[in-house]
C-alpha atoms as a PDB file:
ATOM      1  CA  UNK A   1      66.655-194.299 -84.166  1.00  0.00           C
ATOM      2  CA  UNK A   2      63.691-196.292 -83.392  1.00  0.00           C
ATOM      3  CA  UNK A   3      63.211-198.798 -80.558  1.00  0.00           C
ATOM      4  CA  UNK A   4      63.236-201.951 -82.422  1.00  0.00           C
ATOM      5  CA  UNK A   5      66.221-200.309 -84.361  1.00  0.00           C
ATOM      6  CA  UNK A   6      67.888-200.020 -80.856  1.00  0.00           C
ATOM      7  CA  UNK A   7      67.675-203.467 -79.830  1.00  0.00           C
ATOM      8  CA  UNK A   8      68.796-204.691 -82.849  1.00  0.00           C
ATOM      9  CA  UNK A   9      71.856-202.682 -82.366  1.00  0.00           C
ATOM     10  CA  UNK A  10      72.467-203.824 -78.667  1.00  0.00           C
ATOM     11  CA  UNK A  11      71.930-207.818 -79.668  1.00  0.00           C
ATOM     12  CA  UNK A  12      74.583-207.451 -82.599  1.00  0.00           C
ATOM     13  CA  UNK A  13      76.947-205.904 -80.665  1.00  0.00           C
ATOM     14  CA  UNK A  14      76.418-208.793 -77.830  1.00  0.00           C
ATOM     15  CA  UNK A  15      76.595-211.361 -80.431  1.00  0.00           C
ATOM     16  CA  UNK A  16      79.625-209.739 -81.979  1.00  0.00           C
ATOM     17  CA  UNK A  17      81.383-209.543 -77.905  1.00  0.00           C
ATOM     18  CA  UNK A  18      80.066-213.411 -77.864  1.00  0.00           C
ATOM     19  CA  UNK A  19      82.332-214.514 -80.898  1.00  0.00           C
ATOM     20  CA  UNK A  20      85.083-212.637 -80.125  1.00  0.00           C
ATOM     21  CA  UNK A  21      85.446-213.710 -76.596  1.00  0.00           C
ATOM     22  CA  UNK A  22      84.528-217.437 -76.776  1.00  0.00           C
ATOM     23  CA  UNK A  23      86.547-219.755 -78.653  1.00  0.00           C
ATOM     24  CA  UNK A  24      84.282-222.684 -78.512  1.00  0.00           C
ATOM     25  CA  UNK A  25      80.868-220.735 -79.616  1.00  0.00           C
ATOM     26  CA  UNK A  26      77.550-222.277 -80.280  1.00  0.00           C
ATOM     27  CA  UNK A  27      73.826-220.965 -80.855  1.00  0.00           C
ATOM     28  CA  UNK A  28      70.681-222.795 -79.663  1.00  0.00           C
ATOM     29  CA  UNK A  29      67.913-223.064 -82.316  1.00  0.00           C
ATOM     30  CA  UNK A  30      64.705-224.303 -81.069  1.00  0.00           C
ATOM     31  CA  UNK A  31      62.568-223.555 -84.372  1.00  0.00           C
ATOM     32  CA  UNK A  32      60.844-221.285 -82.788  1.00  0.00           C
ATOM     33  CA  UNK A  33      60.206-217.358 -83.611  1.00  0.00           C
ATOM     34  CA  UNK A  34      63.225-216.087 -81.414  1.00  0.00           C
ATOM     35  CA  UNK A  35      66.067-218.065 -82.029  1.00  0.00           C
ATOM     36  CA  UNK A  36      65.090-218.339 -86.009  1.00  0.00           C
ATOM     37  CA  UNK A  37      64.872-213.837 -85.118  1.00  0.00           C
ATOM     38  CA  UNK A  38      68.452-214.454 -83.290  1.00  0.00           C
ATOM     39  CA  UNK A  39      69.879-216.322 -86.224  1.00  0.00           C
ATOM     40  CA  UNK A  40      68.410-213.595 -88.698  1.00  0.00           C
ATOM     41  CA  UNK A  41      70.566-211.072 -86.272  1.00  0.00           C
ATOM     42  CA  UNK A  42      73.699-213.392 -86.456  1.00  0.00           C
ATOM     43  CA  UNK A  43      73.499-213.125 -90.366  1.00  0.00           C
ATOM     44  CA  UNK A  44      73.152-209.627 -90.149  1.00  0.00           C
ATOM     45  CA  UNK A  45      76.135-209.369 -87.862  1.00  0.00           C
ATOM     46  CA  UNK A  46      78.301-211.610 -89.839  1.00  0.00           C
ATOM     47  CA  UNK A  47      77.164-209.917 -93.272  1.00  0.00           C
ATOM     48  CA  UNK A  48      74.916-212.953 -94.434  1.00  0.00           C
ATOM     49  CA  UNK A  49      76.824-215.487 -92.987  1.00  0.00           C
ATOM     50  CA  UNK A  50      76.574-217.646 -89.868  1.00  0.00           C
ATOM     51  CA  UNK A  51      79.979-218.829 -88.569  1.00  0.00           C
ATOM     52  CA  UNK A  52      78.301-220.309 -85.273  1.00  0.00           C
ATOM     53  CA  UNK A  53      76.927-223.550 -85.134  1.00  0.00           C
ATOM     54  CA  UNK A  54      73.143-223.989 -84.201  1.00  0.00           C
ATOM     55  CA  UNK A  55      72.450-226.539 -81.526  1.00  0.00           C
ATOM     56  CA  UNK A  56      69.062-228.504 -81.852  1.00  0.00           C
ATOM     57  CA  UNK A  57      68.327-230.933 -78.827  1.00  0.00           C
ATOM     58  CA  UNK A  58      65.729-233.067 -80.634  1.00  0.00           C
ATOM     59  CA  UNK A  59      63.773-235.084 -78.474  1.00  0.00           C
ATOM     60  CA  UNK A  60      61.908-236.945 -80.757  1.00  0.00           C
ATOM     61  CA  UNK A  61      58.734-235.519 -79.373  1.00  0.00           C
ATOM     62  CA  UNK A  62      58.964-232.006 -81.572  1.00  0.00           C
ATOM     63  CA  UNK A  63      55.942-231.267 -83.572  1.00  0.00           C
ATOM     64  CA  UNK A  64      56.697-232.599 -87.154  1.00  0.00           C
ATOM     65  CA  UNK A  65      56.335-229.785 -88.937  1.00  0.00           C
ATOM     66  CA  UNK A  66      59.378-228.414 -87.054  1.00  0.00           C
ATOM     67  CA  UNK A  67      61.662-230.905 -87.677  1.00  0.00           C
ATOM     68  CA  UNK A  68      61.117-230.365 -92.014  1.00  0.00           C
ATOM     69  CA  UNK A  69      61.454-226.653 -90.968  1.00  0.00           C
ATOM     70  CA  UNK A  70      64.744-227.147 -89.831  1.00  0.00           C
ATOM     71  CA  UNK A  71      66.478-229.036 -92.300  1.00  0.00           C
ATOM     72  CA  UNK A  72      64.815-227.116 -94.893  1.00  0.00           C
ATOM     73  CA  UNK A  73      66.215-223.304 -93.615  1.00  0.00           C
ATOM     74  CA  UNK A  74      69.521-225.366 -92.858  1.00  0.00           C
ATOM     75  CA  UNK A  75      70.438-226.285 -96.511  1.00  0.00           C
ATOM     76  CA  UNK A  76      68.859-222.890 -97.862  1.00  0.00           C
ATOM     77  CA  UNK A  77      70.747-220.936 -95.316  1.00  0.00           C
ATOM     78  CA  UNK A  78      73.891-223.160 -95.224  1.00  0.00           C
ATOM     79  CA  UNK A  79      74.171-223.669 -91.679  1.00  0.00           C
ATOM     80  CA  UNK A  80      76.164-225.897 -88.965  1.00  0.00           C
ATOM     81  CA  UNK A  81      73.505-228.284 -87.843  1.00  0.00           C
ATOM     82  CA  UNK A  82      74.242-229.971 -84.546  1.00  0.00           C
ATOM     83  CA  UNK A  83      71.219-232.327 -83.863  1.00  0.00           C
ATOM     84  CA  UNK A  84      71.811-233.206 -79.742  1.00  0.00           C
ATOM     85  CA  UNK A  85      69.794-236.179 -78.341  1.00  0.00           C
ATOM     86  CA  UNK A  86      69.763-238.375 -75.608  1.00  0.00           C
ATOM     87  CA  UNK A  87      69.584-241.926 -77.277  1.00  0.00           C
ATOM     88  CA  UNK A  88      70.310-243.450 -73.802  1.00  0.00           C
ATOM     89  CA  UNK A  89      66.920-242.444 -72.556  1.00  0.00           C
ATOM     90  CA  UNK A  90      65.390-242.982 -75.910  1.00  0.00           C
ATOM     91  CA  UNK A  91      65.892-246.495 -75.727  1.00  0.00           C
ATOM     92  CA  UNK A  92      65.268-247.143 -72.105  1.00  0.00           C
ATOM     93  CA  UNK A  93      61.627-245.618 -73.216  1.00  0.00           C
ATOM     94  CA  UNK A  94      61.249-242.077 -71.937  1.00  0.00           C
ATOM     95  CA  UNK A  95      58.550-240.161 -72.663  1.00  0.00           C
ATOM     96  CA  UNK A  96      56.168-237.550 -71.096  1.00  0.00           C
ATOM     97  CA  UNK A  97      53.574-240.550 -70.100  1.00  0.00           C
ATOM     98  CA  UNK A  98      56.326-241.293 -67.026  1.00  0.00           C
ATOM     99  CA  UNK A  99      56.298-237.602 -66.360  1.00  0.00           C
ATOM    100  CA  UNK A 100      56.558-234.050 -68.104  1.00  0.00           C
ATOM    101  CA  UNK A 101      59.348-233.046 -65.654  1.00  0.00           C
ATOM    102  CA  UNK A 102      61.051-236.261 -65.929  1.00  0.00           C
ATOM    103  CA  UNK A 103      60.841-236.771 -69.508  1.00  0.00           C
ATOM    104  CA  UNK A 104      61.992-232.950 -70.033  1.00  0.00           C
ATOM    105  CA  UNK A 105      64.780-233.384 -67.518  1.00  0.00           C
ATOM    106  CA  UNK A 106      65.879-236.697 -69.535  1.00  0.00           C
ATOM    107  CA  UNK A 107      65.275-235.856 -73.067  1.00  0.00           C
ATOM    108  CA  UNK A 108      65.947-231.732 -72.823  1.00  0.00           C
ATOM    109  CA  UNK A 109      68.105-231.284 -70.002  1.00  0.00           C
ATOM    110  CA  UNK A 110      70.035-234.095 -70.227  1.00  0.00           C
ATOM    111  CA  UNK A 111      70.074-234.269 -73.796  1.00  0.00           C
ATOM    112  CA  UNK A 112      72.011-230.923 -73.970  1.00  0.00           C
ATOM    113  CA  UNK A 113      74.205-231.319 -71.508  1.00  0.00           C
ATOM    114  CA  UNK A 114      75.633-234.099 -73.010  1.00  0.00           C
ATOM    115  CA  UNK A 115      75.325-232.250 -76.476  1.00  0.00           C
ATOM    116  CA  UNK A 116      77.437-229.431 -74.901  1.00  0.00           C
ATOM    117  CA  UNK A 117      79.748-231.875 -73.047  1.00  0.00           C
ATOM    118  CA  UNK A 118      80.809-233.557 -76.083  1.00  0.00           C
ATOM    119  CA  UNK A 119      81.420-230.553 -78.342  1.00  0.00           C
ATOM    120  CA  UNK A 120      83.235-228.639 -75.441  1.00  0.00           C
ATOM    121  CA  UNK A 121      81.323-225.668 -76.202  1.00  0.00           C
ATOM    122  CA  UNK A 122      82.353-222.891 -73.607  1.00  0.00           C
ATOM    123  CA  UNK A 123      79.821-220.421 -74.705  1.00  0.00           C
ATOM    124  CA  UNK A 124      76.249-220.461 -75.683  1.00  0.00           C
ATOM    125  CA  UNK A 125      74.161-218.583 -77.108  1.00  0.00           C
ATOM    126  CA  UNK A 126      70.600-218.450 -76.222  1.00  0.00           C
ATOM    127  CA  UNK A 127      67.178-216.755 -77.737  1.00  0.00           C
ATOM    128  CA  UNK A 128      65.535-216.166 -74.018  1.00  0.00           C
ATOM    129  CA  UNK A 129      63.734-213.266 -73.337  1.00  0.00           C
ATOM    130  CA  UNK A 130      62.889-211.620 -69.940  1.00  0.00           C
ATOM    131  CA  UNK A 131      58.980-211.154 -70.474  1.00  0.00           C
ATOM    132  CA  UNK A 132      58.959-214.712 -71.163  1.00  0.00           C
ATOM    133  CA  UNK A 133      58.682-216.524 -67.907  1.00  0.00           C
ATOM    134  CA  UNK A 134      59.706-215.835 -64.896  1.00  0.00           C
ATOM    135  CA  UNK A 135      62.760-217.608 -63.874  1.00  0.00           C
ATOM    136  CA  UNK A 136      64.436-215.815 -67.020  1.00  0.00           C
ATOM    137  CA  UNK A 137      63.919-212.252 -66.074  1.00  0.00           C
ATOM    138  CA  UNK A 138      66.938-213.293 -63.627  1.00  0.00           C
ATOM    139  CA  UNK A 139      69.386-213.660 -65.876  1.00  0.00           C
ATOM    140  CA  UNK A 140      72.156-211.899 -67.087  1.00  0.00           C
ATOM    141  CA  UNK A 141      73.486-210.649 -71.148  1.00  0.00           C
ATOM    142  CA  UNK A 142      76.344-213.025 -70.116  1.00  0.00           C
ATOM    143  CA  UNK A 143      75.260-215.797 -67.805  1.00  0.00           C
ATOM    144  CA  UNK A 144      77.818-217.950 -65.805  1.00  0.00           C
ATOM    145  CA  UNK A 145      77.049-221.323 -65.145  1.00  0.00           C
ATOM    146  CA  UNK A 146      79.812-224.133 -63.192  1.00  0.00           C
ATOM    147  CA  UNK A 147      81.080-227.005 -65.512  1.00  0.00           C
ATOM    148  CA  UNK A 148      77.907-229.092 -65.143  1.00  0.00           C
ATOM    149  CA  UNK A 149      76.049-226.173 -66.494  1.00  0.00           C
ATOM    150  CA  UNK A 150      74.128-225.153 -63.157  1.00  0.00           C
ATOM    151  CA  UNK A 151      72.706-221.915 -63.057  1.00  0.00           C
ATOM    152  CA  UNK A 152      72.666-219.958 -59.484  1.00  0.00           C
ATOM    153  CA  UNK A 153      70.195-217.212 -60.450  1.00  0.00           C
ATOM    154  CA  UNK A 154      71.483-215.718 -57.132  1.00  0.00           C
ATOM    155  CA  UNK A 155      75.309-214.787 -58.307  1.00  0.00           C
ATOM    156  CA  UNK A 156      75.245-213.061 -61.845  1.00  0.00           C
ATOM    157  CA  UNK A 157      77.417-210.444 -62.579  1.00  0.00           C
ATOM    158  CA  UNK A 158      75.940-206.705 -62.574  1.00  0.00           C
ATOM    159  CA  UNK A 159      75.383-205.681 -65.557  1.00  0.00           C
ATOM    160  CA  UNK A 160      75.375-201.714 -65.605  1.00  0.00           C
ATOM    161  CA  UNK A 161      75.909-199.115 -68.823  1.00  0.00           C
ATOM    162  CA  UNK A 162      75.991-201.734 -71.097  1.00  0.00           C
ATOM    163  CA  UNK A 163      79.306-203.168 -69.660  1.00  0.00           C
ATOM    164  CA  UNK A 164      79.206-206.632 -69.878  1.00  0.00           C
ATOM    165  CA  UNK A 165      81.830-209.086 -68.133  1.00  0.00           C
ATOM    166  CA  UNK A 166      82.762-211.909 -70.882  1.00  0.00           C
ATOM    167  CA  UNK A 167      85.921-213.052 -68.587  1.00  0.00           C
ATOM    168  CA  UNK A 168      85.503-215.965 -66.553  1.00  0.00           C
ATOM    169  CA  UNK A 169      87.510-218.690 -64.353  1.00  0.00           C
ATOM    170  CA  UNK A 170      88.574-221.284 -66.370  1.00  0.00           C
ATOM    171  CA  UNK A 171      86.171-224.223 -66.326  1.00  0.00           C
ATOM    172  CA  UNK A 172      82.997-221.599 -66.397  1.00  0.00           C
ATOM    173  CA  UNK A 173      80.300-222.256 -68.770  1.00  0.00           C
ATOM    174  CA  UNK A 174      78.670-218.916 -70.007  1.00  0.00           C
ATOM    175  CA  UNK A 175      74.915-218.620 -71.593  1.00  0.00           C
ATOM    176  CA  UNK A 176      75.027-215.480 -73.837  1.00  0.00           C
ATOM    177  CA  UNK A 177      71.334-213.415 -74.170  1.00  0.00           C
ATOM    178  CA  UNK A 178      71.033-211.575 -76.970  1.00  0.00           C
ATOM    179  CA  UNK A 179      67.230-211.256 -76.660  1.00  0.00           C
ATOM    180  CA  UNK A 180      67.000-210.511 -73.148  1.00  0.00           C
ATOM    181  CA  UNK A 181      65.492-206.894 -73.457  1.00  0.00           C
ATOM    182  CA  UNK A 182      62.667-208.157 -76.494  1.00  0.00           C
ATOM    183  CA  UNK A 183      59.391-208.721 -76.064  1.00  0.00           C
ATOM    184  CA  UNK A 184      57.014-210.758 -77.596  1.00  0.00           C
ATOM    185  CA  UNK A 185      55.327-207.805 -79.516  1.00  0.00           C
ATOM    186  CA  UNK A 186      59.013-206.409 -80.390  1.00  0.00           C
ATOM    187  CA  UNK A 187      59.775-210.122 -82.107  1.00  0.00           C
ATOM    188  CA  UNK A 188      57.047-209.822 -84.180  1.00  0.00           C
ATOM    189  CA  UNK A 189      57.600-206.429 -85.045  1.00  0.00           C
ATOM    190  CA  UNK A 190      60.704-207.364 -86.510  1.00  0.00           C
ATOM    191  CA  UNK A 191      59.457-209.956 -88.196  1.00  0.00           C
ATOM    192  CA  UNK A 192      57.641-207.959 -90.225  1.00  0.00           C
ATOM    193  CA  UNK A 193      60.290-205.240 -90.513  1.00  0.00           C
ATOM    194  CA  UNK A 194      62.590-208.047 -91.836  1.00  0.00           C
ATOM    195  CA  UNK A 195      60.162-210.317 -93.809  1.00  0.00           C
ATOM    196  CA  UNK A 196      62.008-213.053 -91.477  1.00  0.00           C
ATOM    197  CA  UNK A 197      60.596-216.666 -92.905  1.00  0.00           C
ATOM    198  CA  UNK A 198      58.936-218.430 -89.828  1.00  0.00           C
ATOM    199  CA  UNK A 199      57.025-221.636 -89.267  1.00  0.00           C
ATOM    200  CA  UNK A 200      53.683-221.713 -90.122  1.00  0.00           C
ATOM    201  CA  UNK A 201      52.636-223.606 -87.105  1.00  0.00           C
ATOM    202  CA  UNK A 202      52.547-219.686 -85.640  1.00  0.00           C
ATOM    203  CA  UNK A 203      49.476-219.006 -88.035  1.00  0.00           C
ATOM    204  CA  UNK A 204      45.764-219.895 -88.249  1.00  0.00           C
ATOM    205  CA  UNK A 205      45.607-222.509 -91.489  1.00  0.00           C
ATOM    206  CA  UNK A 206      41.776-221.966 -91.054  1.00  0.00           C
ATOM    207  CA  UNK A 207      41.349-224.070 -88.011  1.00  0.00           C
ATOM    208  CA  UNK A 208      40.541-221.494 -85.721  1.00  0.00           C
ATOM    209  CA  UNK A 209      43.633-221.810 -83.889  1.00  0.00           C
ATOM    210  CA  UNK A 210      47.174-221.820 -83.730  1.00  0.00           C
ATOM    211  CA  UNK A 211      50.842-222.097 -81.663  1.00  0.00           C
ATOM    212  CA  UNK A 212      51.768-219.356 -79.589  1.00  0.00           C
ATOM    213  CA  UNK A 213      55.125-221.227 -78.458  1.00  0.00           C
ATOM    214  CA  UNK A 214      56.246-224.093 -79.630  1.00  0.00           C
ATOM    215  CA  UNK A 215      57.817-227.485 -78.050  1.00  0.00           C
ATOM    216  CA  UNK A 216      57.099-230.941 -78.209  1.00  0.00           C
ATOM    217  CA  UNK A 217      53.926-232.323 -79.520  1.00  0.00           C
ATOM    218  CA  UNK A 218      52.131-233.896 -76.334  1.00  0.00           C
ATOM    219  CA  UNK A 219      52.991-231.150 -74.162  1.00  0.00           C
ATOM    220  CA  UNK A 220      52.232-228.068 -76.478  1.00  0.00           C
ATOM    221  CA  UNK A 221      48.978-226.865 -76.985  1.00  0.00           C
ATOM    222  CA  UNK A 222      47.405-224.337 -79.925  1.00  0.00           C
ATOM    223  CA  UNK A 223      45.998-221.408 -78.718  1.00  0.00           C
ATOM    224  CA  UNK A 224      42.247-220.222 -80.347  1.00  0.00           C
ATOM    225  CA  UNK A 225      43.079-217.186 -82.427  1.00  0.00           C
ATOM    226  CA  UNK A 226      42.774-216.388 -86.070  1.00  0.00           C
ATOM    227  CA  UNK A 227      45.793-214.945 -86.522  1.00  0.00           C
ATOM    228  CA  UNK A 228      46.602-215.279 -90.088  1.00  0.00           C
ATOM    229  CA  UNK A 229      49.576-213.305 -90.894  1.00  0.00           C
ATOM    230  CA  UNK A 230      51.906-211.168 -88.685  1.00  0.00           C
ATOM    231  CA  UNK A 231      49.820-207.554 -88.688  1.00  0.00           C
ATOM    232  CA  UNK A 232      47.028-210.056 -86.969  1.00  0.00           C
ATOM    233  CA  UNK A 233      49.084-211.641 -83.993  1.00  0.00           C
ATOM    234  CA  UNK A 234      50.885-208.034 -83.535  1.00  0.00           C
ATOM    235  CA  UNK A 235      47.318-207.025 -83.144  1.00  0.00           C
ATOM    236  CA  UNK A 236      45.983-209.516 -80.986  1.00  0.00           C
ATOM    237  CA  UNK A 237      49.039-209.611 -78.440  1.00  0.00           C
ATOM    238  CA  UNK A 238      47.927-205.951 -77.941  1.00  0.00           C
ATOM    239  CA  UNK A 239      45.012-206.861 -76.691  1.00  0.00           C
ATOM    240  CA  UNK A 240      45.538-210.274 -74.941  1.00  0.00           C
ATOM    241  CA  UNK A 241      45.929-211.064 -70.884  1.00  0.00           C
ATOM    242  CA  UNK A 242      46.910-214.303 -71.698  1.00  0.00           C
ATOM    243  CA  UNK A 243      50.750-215.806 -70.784  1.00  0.00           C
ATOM    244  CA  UNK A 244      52.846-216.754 -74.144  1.00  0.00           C
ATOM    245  CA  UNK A 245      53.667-219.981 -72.724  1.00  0.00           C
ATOM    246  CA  UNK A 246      50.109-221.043 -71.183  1.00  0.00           C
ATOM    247  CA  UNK A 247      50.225-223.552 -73.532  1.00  0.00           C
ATOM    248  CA  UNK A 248      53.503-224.871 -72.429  1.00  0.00           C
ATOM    249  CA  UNK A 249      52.764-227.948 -69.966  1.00  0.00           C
ATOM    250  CA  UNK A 250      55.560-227.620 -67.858  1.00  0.00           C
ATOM    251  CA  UNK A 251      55.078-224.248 -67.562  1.00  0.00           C
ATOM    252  CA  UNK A 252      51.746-225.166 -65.799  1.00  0.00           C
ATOM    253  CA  UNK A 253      53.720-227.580 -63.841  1.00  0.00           C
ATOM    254  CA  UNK A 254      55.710-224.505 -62.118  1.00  0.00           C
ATOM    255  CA  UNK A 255      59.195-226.627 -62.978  1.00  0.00           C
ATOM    256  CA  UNK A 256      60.852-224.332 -65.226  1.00  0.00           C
ATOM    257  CA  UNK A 257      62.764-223.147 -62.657  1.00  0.00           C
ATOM    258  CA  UNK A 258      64.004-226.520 -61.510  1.00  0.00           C
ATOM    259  CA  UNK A 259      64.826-226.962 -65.157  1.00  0.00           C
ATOM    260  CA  UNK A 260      66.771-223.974 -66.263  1.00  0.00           C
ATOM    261  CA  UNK A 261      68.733-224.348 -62.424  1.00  0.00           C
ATOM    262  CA  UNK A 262      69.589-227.627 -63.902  1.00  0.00           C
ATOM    263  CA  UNK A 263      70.795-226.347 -67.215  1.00  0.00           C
ATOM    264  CA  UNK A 264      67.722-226.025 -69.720  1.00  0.00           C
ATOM    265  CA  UNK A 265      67.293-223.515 -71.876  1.00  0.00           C
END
């Protein structure tokens, strides 16, 4: 059995522990390469089929492109589309110009808490991975969090031989990590093993550049590469020094620590 092989294996089976021990289940889809790889697993879990409704907190900041993405792998996939917003904040005019970490806290944040809140979801399901940033190599397959969806990155459950605690107090909201053992390179690699459709935003359209991660459009910078296809960024993560997310602004900021304490993603 290979390695990719492997962890695809280990996120089924968490995915299939997820559904059968949450009765209120939901999935996170941010567009991006690992949640659109975690709903390829899900489909291959649930033979073609996704019984789990995707989350999408939409800010009304995401790069366009993203947005017709969605709705177009939606209908061709046949999926449960929950869009999450926070109009409130929307109409009192947040935006990133009064503040990345107050306009993420507002529109992200807050957004899916409310999202979550209103759909009583007990358990979600989340594309993170540990070699992403820093504050997530902390977590846990099955992450509790109180009813306001804190995180205390300080009391997670050990985790040892793949023996996974999925019973909680009542009242305990649990993230779910499929991903957590991936890396970038092994997300790509499956890409290609899988032919898994992703947004072209992730290659070079001749412009000399292209997204690395993506978020919302006046905090998210392209990276230079000419990465055109898959076997090209496979090749040129092999050889980079350069953090997946330095193009994230509130990465930069150092606040995604505040942020995921507070509930993000």
């Amino acid at each position: 059995m290979t390695h990719l092989e492997e962890l695809e294996n280990k996120s089924i089976y968490i995915l299939r522990e997820a559904y059968k021990n949450f009765d209120n289940l939901c999935m996170l889809w941010s567009i991006g390469k690992d949640s659109t790889v975690m709903l390829w697993l899900v489909r291959k879990a649930f033979f073609g089929h996704c019984p789990i409704p995707l989350v999408h907190i939409d800010t009304s900041y995401k790069i366009k492109e993203m947005i017709a993405y969605r709705d177009q792998l939606a209908e061709e996939w046949g999926l449960t589309l929950v869009v999450g917003q926070n109009k409130e904040a929307l109409e009192k005019g947040m935006n990133p110009a009064l503040g990345r970490m107050e306009c993420c806290t507002a529109l992200k944040t807050e957004g899916l808490r409310r999202t979550l809140a209103d759909k009583k979801y007990n358990g979600v399901i989340v594309g993170v991975r540990s070699d992403e940033e820093g504050t997530r190599a902390k977590e846990r397959y099955f992450s509790p969090r109180d009813k306001n969806n804190d995180w205390d990155f300080r009391e997670q459950p050990p985790e040892l031989w793949d023996q996974f605690k999925t019973r909680f107090e009542p009242g305990t909201h649990v993230r779910i990590h499929p991903l957590l053992d991936w890396t970038e390179i092994n997300i790509w690699e499956y890409i290609k093993k899988e032919n898994i459709p992703v947004i072209p935003l992730y290659f070079d359209q001749g412009s000399g550049s292209r997204y690395r991660s993506l978020g919302c459009a006046p905090c998210t910078g392209a990276i230079e590469s000419t990465a055109k296809n898959v076997d090209q960024i496979i090749e040129e993560l092999r050889n980079t020094k350069v953090a997946e997310r330095s193009g994230r602004a509130q990465d930069a900021d150092r606040g995604m620590e505040k942020l995921r304490k507070d509930g993000y993603m």
